[in-house]
C-alpha atoms as a PDB file:
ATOM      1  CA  UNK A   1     116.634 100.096  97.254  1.00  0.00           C
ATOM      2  CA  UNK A   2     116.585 100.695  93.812  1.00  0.00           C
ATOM      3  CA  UNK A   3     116.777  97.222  93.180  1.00  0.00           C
ATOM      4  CA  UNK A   4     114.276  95.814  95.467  1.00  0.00           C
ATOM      5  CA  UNK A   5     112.199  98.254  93.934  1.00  0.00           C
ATOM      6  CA  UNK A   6     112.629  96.845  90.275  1.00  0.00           C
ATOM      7  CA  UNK A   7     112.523  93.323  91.720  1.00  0.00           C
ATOM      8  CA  UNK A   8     109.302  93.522  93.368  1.00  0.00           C
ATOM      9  CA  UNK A   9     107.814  95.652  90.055  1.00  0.00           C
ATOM     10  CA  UNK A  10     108.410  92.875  87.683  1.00  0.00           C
ATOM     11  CA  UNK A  11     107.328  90.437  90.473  1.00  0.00           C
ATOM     12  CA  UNK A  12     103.997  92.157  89.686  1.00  0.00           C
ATOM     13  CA  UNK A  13     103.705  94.671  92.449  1.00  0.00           C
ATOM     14  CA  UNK A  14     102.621  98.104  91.290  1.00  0.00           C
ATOM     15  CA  UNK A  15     104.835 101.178  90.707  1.00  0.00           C
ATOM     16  CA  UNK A  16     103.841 102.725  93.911  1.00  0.00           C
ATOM     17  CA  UNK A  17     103.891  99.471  95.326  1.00  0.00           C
ATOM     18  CA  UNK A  18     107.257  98.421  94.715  1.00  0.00           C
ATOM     19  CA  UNK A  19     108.773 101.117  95.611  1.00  0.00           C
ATOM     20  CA  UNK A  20     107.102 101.294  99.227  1.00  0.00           C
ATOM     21  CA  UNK A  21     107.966  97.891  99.585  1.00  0.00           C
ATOM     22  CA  UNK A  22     111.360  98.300  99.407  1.00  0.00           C
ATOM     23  CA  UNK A  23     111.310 100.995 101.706  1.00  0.00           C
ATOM     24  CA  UNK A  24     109.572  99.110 103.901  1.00  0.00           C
ATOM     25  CA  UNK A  25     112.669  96.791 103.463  1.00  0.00           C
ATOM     26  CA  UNK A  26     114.739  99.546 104.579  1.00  0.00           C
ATOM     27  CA  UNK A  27     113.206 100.766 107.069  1.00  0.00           C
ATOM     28  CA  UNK A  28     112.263 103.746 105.785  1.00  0.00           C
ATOM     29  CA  UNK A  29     107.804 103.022 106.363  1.00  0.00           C
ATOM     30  CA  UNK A  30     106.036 100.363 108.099  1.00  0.00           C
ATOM     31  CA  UNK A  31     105.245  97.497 105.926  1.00  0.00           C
ATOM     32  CA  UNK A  32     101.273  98.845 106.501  1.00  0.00           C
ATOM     33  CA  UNK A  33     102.078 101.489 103.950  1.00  0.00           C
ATOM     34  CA  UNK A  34     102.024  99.004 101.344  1.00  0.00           C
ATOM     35  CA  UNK A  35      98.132  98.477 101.134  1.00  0.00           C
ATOM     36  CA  UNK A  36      98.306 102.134 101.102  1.00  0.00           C
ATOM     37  CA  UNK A  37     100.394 102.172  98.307  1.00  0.00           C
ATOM     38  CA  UNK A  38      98.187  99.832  96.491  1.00  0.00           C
ATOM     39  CA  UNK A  39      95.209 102.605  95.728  1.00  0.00           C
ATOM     40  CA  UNK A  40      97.984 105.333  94.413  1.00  0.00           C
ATOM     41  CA  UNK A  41      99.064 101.995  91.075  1.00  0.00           C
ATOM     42  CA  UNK A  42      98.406 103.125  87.580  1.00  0.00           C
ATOM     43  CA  UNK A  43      97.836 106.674  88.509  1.00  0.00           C
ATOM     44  CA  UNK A  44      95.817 106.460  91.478  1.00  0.00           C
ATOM     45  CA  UNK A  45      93.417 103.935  88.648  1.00  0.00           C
ATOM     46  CA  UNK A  46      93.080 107.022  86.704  1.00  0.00           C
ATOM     47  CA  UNK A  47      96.675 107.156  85.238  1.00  0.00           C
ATOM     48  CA  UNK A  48      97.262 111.093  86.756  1.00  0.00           C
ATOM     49  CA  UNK A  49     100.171 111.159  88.847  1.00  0.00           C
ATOM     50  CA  UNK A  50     102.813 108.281  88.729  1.00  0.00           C
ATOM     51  CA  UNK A  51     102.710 105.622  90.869  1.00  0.00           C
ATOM     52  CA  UNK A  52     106.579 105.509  91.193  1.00  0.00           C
ATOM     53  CA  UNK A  53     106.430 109.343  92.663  1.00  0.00           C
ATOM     54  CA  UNK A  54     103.170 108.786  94.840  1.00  0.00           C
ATOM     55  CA  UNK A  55     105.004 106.339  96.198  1.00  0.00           C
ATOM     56  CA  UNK A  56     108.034 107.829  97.150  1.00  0.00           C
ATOM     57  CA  UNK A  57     106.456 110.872  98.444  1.00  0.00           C
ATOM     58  CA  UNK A  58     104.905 108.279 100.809  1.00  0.00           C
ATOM     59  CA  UNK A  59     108.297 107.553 101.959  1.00  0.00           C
ATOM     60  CA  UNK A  60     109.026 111.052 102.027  1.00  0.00           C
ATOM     61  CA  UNK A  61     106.120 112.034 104.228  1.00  0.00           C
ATOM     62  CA  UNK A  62     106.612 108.846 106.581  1.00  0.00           C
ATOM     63  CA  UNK A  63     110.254 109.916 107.401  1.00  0.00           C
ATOM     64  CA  UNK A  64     109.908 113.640 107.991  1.00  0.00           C
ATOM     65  CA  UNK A  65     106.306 114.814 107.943  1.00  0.00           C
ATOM     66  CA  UNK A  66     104.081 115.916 110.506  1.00  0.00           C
ATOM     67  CA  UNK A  67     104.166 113.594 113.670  1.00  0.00           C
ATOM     68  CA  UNK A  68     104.710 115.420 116.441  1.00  0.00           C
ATOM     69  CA  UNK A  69     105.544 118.846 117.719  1.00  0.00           C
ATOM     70  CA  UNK A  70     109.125 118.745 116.421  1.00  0.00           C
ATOM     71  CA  UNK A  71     107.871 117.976 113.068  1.00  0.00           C
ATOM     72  CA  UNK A  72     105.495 120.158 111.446  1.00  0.00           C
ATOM     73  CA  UNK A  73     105.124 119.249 108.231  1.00  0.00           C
ATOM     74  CA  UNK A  74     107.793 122.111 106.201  1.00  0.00           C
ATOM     75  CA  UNK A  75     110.594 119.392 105.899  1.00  0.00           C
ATOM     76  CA  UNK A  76     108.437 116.802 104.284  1.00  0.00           C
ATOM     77  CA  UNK A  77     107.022 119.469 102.037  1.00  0.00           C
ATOM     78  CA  UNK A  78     110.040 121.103 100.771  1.00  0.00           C
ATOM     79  CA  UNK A  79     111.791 117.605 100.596  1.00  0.00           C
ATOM     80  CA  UNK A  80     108.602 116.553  98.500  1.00  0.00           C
ATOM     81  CA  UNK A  81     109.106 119.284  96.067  1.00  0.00           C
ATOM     82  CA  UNK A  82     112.975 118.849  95.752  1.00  0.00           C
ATOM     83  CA  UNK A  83     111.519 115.231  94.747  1.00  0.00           C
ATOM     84  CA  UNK A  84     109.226 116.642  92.361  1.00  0.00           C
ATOM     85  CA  UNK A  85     111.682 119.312  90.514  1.00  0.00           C
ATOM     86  CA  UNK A  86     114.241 116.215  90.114  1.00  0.00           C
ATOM     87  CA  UNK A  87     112.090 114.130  88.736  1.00  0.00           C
ATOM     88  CA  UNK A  88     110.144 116.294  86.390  1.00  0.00           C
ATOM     89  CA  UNK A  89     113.499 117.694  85.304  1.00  0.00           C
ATOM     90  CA  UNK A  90     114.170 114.040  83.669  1.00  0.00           C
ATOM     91  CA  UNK A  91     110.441 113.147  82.505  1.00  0.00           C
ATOM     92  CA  UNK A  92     109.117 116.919  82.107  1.00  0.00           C
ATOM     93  CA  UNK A  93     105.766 115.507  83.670  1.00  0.00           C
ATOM     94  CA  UNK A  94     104.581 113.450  86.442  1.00  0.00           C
ATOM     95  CA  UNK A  95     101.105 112.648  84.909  1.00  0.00           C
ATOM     96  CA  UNK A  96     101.253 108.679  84.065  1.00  0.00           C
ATOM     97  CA  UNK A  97      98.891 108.776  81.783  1.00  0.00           C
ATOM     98  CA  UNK A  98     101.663 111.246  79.325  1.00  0.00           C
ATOM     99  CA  UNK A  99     104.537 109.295  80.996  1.00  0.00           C
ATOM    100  CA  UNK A 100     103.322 105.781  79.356  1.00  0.00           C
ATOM    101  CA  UNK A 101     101.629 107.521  76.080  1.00  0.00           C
ATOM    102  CA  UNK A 102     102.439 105.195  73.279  1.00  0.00           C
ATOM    103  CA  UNK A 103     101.566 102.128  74.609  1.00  0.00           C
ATOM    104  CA  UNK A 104      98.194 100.902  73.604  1.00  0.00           C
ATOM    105  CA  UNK A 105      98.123  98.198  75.962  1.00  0.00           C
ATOM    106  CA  UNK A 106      98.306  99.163  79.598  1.00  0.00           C
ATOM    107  CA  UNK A 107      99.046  96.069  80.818  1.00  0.00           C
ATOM    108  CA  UNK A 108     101.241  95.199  78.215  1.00  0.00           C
ATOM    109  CA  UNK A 109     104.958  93.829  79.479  1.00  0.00           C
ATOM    110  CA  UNK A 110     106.494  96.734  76.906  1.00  0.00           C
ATOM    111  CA  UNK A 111     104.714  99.636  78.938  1.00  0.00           C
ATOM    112  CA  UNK A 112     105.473  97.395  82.556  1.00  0.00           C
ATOM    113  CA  UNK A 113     109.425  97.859  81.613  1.00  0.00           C
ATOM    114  CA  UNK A 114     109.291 100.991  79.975  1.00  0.00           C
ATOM    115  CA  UNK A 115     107.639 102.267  83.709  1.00  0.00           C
ATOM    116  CA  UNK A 116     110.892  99.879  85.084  1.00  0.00           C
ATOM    117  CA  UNK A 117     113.203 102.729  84.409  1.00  0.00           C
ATOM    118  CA  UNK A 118     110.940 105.262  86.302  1.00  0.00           C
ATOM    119  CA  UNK A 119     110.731 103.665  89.588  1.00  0.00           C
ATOM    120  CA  UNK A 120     114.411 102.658  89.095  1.00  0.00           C
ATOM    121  CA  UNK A 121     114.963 106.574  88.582  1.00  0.00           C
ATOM    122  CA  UNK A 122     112.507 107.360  91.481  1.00  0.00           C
ATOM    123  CA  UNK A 123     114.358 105.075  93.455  1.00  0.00           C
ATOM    124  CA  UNK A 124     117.611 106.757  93.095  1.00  0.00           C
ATOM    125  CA  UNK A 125     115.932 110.332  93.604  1.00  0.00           C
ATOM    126  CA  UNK A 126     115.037 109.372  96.606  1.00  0.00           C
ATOM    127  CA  UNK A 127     117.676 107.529  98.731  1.00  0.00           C
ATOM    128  CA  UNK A 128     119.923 110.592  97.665  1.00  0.00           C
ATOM    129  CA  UNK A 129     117.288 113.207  99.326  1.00  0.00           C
ATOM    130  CA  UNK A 130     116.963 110.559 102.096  1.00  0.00           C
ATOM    131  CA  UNK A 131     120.707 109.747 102.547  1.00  0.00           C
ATOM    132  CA  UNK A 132     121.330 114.056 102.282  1.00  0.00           C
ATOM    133  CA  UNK A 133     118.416 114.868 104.856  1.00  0.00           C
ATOM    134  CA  UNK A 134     119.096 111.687 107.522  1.00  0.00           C
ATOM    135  CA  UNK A 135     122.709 112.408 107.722  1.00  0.00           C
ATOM    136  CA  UNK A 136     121.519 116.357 108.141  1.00  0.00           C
ATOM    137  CA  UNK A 137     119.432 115.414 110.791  1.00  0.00           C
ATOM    138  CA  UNK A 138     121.616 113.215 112.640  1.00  0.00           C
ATOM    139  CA  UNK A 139     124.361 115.658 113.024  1.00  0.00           C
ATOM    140  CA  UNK A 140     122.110 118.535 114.398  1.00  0.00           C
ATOM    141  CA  UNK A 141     121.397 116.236 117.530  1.00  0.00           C
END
């Protein structure tokens, strides 16, 4: 996944973009979730939180959150904070607007592959946490 991910980024997809993409590609989320994606690039257009986690939270949330009565939500949650924890405990922050601090130029191909190496990283956060909780799953049935 991770690179699909990176592929479709310097295609020109967006952080949040690329990364459901390739999950789409995996059949992790429908291939809808992508023009869901799109409104959570650059910070959700307001450079807060990264596009690379938004993203895979996405992922996160279409695997194991709330869709029926066996699923309540509390998986998806705590599997969204395990996210969090591991990816803050590499970048301190999830705010893109601190993540990509030092380059003037938003748009600029410098800050597009310095971000590179964050949805490469988010990328390998999650399919661990996914490969972890599937195989969990699959051996309670």
């Amino acid at each position: 996944m991770k690179e699909l991910a990176y592929k479709y980024f310097m295609e020109g997809y967006s952080c949040s973009e690329s990364i459901v993409k390739a999950g789409a590609d995996k059949g992790y989320i429908s291939e809808e979730g992508l023009s869901i994606a799109t409104s959570f690039s650059g910070g959700m257009g307001a450079r807060c939180l990264c596009g690379a986690v938004a993203g895979s939270q996405m992922i996160i949330g279409a695997m194991f959150g709330r869709n029926n009565k066996e699923r309540d939500g509390k998986k998806a949650r705590a599997l969204a904070k395990e996210f969090y924890d591991k990816f803050t405990e590499k970048y301190k922050v999830s705010c893109c607007k601190v993540l990509s601090a030092g380059f003037s130029d938003f748009h600029s191909p410098e800050r597009r592959q310095h971000c590179s190496n964050m949805v490469k990283d988010c990328c390998e956060i999650l399919e661990n946490i996914l490969k972890e909780n599937v195989i969990a799953d699959y051996n309670k049935r």
